[in-house]
PDB file of N, CA and C in Angstrom:
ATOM      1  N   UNK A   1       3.799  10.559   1.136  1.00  0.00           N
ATOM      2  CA  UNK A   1       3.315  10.128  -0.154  1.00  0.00           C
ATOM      3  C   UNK A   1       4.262   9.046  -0.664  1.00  0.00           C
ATOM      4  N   UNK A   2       3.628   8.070  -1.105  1.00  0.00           N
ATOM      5  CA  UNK A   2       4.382   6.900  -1.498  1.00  0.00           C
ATOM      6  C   UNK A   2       5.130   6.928  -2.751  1.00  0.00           C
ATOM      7  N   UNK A   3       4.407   7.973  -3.770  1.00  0.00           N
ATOM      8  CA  UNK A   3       4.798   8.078  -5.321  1.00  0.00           C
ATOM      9  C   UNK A   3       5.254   9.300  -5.451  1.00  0.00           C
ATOM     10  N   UNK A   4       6.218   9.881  -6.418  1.00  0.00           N
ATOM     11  CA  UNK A   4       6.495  10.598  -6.328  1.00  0.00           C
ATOM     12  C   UNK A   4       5.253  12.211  -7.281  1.00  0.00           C
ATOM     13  N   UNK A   5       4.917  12.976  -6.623  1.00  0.00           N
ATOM     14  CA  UNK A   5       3.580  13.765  -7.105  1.00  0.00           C
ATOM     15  C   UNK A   5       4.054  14.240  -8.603  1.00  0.00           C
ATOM     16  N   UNK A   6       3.244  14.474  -9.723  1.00  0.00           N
ATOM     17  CA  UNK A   6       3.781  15.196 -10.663  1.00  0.00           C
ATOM     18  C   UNK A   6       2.912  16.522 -10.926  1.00  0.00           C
ATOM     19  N   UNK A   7       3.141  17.147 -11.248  1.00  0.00           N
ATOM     20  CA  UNK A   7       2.714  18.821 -11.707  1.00  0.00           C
ATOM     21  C   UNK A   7       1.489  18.960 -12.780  1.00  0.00           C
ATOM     22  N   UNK A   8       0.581  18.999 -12.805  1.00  0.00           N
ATOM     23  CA  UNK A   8      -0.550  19.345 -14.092  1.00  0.00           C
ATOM     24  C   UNK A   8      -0.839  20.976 -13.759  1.00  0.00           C
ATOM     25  N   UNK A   9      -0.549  21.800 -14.830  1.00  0.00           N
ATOM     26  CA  UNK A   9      -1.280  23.145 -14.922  1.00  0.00           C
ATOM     27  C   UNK A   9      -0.627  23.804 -13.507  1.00  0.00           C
ATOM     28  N   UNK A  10       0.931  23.437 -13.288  1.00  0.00           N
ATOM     29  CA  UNK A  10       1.628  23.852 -12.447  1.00  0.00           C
ATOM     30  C   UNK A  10       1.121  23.813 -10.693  1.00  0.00           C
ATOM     31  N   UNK A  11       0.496  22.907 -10.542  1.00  0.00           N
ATOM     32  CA  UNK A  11      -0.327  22.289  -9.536  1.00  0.00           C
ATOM     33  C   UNK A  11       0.423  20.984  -9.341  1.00  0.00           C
ATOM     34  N   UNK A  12       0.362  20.164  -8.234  1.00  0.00           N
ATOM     35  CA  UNK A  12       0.728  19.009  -7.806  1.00  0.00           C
ATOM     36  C   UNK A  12      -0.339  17.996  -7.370  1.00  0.00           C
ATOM     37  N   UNK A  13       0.037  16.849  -8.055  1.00  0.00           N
ATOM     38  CA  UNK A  13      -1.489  15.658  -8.031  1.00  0.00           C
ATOM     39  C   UNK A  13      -0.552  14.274  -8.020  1.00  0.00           C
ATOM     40  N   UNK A  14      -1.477  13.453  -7.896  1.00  0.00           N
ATOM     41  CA  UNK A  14      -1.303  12.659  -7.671  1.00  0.00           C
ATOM     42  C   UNK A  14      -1.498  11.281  -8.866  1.00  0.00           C
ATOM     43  N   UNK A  15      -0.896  10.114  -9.137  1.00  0.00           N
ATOM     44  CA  UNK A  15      -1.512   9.619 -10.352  1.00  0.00           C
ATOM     45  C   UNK A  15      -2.721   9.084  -9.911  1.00  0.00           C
ATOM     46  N   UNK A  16      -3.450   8.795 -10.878  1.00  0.00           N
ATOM     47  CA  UNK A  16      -4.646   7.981 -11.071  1.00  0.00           C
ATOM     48  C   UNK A  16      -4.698   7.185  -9.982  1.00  0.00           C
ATOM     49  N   UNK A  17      -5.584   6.561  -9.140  1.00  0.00           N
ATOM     50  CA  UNK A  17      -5.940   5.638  -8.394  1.00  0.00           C
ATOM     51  C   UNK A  17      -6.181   4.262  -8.922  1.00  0.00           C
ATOM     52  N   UNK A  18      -6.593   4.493  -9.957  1.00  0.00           N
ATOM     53  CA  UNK A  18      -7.707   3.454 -11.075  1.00  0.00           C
ATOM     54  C   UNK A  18      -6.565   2.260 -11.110  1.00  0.00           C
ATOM     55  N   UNK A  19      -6.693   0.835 -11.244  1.00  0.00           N
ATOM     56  CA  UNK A  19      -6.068  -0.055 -11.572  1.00  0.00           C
ATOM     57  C   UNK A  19      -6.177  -0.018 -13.311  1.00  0.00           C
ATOM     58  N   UNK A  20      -4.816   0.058 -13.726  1.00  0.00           N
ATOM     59  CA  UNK A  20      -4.508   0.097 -14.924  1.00  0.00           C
ATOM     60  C   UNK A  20      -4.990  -1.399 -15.821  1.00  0.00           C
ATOM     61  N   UNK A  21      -5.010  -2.362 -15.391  1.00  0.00           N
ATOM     62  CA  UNK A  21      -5.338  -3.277 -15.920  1.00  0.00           C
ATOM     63  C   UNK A  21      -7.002  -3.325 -15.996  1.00  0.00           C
ATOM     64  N   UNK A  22      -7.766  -2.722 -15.305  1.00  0.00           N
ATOM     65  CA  UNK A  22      -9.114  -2.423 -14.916  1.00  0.00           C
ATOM     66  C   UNK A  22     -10.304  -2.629 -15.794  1.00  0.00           C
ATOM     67  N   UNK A  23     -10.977  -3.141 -16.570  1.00  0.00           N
ATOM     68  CA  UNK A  23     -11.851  -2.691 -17.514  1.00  0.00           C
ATOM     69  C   UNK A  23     -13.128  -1.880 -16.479  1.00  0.00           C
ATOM     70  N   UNK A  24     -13.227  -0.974 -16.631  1.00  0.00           N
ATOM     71  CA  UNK A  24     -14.440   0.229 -16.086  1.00  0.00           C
ATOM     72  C   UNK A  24     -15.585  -0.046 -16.134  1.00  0.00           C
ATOM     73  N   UNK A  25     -15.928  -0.652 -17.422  1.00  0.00           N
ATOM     74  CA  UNK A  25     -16.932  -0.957 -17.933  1.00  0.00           C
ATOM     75  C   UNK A  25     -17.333  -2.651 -17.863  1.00  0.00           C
ATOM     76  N   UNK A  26     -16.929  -2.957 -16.800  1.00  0.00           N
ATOM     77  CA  UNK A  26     -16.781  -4.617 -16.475  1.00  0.00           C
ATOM     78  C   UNK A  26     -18.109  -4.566 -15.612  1.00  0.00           C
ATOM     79  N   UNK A  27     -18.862  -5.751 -15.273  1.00  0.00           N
ATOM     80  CA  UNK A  27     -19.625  -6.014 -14.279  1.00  0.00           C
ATOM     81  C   UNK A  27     -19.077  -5.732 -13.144  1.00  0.00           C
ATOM     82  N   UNK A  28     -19.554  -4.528 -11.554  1.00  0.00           N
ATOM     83  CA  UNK A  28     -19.363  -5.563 -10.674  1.00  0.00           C
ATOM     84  C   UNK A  28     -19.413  -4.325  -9.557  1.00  0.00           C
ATOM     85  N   UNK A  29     -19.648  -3.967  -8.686  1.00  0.00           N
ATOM     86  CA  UNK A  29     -19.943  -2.786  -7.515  1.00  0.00           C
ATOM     87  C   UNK A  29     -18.271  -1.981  -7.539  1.00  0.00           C
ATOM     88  N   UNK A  30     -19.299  -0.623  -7.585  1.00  0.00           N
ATOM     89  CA  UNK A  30     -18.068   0.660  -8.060  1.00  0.00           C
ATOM     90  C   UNK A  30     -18.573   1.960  -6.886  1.00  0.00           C
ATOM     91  N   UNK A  31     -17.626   1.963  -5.921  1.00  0.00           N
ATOM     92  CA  UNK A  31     -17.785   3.284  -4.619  1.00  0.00           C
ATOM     93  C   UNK A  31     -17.589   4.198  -5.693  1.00  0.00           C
ATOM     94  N   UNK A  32     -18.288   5.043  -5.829  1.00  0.00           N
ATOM     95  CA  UNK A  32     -17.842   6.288  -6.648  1.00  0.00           C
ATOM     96  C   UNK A  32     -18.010   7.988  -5.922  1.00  0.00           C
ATOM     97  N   UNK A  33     -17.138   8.380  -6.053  1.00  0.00           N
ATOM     98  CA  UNK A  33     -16.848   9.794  -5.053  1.00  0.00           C
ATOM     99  C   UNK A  33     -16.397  10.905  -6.235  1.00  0.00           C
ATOM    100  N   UNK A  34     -17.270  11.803  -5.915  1.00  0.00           N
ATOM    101  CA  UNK A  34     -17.326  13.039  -7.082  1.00  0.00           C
ATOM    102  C   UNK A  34     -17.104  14.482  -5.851  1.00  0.00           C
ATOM    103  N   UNK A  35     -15.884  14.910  -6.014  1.00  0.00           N
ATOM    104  CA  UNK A  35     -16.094  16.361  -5.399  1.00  0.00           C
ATOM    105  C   UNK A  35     -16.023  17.717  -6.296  1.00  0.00           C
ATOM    106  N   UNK A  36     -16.314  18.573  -5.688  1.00  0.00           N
ATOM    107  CA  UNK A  36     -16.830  19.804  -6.035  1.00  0.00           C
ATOM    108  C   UNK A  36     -15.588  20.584  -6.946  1.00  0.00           C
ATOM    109  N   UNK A  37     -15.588  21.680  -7.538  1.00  0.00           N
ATOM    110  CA  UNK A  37     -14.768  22.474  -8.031  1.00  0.00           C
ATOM    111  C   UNK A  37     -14.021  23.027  -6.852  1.00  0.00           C
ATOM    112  N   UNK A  38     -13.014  23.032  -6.346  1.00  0.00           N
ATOM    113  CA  UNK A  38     -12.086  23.439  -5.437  1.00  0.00           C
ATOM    114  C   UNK A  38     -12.746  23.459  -3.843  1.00  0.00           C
ATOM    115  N   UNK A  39     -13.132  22.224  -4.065  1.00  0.00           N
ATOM    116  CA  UNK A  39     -14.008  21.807  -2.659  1.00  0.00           C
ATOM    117  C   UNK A  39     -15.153  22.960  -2.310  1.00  0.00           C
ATOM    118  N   UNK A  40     -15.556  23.826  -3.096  1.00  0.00           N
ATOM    119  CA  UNK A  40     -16.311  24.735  -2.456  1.00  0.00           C
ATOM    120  C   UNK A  40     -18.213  24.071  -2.245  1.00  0.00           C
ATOM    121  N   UNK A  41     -18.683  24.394  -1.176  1.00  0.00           N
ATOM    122  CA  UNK A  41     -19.937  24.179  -0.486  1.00  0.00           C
ATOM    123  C   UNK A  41     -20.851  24.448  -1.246  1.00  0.00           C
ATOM    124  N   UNK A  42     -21.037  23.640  -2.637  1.00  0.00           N
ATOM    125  CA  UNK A  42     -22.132  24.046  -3.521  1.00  0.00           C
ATOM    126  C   UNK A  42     -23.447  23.448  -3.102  1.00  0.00           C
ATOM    127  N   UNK A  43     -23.298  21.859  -2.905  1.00  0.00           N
ATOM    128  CA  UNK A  43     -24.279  21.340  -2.123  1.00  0.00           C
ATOM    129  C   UNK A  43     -25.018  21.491  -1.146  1.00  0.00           C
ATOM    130  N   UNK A  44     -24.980  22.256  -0.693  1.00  0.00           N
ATOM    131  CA  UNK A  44     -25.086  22.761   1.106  1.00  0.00           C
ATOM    132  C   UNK A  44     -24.584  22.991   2.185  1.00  0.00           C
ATOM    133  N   UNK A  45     -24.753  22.766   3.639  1.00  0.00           N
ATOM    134  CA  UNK A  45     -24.081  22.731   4.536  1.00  0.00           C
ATOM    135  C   UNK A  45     -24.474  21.828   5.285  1.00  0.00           C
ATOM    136  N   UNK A  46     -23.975  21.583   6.653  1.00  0.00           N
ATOM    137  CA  UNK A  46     -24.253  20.797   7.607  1.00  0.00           C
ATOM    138  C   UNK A  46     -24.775  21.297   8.941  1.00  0.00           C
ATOM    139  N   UNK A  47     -25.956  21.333   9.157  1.00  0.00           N
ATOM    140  CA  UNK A  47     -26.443  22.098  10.627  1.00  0.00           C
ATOM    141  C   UNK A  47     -27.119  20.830  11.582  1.00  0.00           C
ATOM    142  N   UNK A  48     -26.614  21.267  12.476  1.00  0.00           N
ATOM    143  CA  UNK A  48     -27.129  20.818  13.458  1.00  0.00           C
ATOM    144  C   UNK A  48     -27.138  19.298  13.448  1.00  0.00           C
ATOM    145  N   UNK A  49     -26.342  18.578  12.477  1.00  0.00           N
ATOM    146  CA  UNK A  49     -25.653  17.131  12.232  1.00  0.00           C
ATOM    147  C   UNK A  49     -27.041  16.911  11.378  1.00  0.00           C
ATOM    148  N   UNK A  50     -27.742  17.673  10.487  1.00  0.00           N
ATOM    149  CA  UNK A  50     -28.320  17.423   9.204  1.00  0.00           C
ATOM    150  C   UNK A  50     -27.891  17.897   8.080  1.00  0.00           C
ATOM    151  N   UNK A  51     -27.711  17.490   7.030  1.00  0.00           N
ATOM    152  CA  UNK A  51     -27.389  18.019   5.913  1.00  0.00           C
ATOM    153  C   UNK A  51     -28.870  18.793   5.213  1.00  0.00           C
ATOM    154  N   UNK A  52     -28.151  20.392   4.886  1.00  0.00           N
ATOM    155  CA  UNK A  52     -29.667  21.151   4.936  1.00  0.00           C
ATOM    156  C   UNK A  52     -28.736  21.355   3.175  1.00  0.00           C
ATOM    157  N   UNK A  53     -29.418  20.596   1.869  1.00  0.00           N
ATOM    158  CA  UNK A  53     -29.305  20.695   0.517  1.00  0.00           C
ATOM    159  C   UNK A  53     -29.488  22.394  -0.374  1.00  0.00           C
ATOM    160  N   UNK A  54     -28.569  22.440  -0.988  1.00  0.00           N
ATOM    161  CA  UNK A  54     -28.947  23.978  -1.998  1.00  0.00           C
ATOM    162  C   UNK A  54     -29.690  23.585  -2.978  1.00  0.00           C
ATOM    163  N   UNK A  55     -30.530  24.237  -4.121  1.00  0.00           N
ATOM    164  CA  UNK A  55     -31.022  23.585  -5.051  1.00  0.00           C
ATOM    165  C   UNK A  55     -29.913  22.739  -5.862  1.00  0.00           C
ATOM    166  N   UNK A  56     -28.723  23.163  -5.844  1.00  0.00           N
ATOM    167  CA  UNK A  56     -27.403  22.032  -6.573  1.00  0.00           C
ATOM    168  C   UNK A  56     -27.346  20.640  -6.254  1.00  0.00           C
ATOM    169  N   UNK A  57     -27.290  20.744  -4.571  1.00  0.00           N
ATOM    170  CA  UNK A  57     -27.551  19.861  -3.754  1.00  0.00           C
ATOM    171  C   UNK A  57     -28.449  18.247  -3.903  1.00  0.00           C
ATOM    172  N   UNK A  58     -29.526  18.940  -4.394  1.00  0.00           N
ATOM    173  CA  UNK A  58     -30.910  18.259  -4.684  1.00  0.00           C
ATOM    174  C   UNK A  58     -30.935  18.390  -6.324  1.00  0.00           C
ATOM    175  N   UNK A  59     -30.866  18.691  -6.948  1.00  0.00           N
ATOM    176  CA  UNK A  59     -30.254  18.495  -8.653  1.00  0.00           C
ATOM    177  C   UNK A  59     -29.277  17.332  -8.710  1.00  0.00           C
ATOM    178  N   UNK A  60     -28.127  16.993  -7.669  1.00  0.00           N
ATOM    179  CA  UNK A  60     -27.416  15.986  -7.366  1.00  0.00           C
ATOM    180  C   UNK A  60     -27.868  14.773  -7.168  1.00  0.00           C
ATOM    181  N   UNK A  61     -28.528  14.968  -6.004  1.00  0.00           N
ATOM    182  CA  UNK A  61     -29.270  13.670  -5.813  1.00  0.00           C
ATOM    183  C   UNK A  61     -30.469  12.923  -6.794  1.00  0.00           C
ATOM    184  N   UNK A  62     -31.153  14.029  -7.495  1.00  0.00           N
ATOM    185  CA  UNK A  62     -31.920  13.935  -8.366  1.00  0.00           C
ATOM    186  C   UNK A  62     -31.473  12.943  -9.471  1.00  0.00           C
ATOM    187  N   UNK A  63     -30.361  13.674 -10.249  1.00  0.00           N
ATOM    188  CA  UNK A  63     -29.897  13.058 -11.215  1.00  0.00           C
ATOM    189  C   UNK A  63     -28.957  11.713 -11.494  1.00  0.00           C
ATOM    190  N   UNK A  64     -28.658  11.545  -9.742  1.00  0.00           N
ATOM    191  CA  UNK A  64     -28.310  10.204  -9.347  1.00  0.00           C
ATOM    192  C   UNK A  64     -29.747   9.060  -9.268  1.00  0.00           C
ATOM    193  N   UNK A  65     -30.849   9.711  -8.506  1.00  0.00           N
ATOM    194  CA  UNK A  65     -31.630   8.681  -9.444  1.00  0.00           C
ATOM    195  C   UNK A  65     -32.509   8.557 -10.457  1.00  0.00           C
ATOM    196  N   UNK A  66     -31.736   9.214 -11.517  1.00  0.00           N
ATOM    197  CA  UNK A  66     -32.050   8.701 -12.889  1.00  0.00           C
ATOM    198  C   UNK A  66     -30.872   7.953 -13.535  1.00  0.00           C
ATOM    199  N   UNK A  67     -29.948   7.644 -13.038  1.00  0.00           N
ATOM    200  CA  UNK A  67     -29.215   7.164 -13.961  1.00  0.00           C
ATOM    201  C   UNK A  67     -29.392   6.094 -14.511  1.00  0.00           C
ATOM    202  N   UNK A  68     -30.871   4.623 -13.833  1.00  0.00           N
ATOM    203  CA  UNK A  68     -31.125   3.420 -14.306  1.00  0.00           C
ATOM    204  C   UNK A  68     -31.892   4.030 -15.334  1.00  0.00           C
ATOM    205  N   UNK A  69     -32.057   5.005 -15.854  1.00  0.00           N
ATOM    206  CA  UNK A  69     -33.510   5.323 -16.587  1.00  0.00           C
ATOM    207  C   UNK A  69     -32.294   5.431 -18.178  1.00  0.00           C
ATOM    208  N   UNK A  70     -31.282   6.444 -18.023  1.00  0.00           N
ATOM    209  CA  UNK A  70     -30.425   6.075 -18.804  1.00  0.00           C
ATOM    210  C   UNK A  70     -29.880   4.645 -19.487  1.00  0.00           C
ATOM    211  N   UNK A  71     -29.538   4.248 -17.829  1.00  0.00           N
ATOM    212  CA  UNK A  71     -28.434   2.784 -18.480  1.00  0.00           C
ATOM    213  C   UNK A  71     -29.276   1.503 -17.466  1.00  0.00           C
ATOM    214  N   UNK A  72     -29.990   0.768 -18.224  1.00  0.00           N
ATOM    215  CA  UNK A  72     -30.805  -0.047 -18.054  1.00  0.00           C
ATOM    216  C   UNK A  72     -30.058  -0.953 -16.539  1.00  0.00           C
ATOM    217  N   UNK A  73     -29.169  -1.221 -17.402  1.00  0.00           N
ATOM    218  CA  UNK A  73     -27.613  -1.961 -16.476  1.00  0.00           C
ATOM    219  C   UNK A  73     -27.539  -1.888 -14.788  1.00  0.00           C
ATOM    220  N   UNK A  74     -27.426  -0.366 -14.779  1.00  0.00           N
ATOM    221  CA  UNK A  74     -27.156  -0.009 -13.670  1.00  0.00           C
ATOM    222  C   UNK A  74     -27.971   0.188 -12.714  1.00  0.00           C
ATOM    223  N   UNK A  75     -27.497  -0.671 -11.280  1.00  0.00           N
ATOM    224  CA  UNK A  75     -28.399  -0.590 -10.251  1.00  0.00           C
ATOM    225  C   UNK A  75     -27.756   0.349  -8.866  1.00  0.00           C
ATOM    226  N   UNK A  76     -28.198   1.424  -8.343  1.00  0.00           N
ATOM    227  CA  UNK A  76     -28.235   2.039  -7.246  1.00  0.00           C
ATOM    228  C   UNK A  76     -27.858   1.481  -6.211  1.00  0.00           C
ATOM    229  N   UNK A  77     -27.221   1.420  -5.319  1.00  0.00           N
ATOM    230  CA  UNK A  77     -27.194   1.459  -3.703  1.00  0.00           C
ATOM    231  C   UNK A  77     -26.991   2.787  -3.076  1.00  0.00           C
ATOM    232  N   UNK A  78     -26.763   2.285  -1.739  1.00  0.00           N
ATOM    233  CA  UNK A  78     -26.461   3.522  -1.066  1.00  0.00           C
ATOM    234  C   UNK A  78     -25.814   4.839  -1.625  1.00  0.00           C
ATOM    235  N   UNK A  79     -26.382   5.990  -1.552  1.00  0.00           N
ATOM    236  CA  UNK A  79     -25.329   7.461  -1.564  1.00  0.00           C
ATOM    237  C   UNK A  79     -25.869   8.587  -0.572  1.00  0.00           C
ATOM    238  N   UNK A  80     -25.133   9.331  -0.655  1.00  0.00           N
ATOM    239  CA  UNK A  80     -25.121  10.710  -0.030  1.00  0.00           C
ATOM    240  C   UNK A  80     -24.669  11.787  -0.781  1.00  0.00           C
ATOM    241  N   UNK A  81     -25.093  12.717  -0.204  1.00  0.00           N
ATOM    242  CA  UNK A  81     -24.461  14.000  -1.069  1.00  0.00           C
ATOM    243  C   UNK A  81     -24.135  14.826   0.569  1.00  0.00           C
ATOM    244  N   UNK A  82     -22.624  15.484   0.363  1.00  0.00           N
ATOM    245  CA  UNK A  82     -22.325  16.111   1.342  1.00  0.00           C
ATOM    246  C   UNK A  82     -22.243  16.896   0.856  1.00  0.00           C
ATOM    247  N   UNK A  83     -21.463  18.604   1.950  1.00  0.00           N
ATOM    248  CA  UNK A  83     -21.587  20.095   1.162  1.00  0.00           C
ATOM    249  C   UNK A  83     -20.473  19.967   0.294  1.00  0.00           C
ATOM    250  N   UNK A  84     -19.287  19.256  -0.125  1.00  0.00           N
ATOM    251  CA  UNK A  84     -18.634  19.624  -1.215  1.00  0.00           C
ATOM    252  C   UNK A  84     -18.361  18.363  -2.124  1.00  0.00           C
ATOM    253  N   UNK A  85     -19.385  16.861  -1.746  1.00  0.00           N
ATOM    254  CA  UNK A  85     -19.167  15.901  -2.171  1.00  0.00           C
ATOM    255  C   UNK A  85     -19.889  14.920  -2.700  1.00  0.00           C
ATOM    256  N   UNK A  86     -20.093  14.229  -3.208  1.00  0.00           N
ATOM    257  CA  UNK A  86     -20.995  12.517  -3.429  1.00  0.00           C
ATOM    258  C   UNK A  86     -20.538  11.496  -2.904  1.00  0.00           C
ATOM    259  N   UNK A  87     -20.986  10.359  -2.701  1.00  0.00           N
ATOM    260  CA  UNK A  87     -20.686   9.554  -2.911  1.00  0.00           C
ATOM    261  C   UNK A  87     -21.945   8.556  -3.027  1.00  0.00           C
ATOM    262  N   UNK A  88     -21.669   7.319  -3.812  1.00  0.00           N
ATOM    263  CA  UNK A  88     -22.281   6.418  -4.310  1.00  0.00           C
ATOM    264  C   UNK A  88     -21.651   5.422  -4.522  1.00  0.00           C
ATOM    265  N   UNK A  89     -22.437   4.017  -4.525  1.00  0.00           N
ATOM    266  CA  UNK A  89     -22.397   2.914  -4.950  1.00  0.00           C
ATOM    267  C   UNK A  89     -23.277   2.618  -5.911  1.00  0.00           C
ATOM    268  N   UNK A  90     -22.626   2.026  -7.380  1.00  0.00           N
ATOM    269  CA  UNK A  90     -23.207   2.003  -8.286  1.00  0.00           C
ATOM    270  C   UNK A  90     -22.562   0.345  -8.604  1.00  0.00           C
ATOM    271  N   UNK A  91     -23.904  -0.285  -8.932  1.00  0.00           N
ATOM    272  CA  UNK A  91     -23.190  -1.808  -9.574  1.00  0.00           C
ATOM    273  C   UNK A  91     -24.168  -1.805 -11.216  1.00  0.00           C
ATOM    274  N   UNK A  92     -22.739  -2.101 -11.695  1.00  0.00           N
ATOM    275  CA  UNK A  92     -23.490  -1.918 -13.270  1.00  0.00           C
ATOM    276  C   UNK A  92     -23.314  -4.143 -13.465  1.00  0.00           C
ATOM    277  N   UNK A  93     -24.657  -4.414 -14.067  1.00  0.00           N
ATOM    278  CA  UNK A  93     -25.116  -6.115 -14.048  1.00  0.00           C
ATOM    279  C   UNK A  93     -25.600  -6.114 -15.350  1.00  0.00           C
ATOM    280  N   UNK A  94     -24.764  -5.454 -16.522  1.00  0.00           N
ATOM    281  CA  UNK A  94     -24.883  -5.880 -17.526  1.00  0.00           C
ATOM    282  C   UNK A  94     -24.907  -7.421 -18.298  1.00  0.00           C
ATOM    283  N   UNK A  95     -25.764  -7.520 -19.075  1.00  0.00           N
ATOM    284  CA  UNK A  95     -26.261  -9.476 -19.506  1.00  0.00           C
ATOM    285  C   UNK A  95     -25.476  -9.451 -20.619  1.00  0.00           C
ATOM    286  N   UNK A  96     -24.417  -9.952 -20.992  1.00  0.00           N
ATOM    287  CA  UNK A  96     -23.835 -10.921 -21.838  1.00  0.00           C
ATOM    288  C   UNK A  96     -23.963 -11.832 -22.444  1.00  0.00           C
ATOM    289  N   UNK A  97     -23.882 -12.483 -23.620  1.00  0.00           N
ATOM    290  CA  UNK A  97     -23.089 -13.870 -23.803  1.00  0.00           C
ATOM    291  C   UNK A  97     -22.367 -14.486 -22.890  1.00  0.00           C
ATOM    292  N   UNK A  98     -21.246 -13.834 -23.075  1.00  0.00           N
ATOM    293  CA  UNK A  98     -19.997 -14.311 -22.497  1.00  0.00           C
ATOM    294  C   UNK A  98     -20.005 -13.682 -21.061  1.00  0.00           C
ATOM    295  N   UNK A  99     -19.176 -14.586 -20.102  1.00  0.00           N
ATOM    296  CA  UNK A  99     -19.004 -13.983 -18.516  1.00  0.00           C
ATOM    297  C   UNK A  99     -18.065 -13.196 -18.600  1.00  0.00           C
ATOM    298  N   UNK A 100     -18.097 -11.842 -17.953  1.00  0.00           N
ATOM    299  CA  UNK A 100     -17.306 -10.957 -17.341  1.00  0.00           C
ATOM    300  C   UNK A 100     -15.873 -12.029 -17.311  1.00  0.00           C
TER     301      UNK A 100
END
């Protein structure tokens, strides 16, 4: 580990990844990775090199595509949902005045 880890709730983590200078809410393609409560297999499992979904699973994916229905902005690419994970590409192309 490159940094030195610090302690939350007497646990050991790591800081933020996020670039501190960052605005979040900026235009522009965002990998986004969501895992589970203590990695546990809420989503499903993996058989036979298919991913076979729990109803959580598919509530996941579901509500990933609604999120343009929410935020006009935001456009979808690729995701997956694994048994203890997400991931997605989300590019938010919000219209301005002014340029990003």
């Amino acid at each position: 580990m490159t940094q030195i880890a610090k302690k939350y709730k007497n646990k050991y983590r790591d800081e933020s990844l996020r670039l501190k200078f960052w605005d979040y809410g900026r235009n522009g393609d965002y990998f986004l990775t969501i895992c589970t409560k203590d990695r546990k297999h809420f989503f499903g499992e993996i058989k036979n090199g298919i991913m076979e979904m729990t109803s959580a699973g598919k509530i996941a994916e579901e509500i990933w595509h609604l999120i343009p229905q929410q935020f006009p902005f935001a456009k979808l690419e690729n995701f997956v949902v694994m048994p203890n994970h997400i991931h997605g590409i989300l590019v938010i192309e919000k219209i301005s005045e002014i340029d990003d």
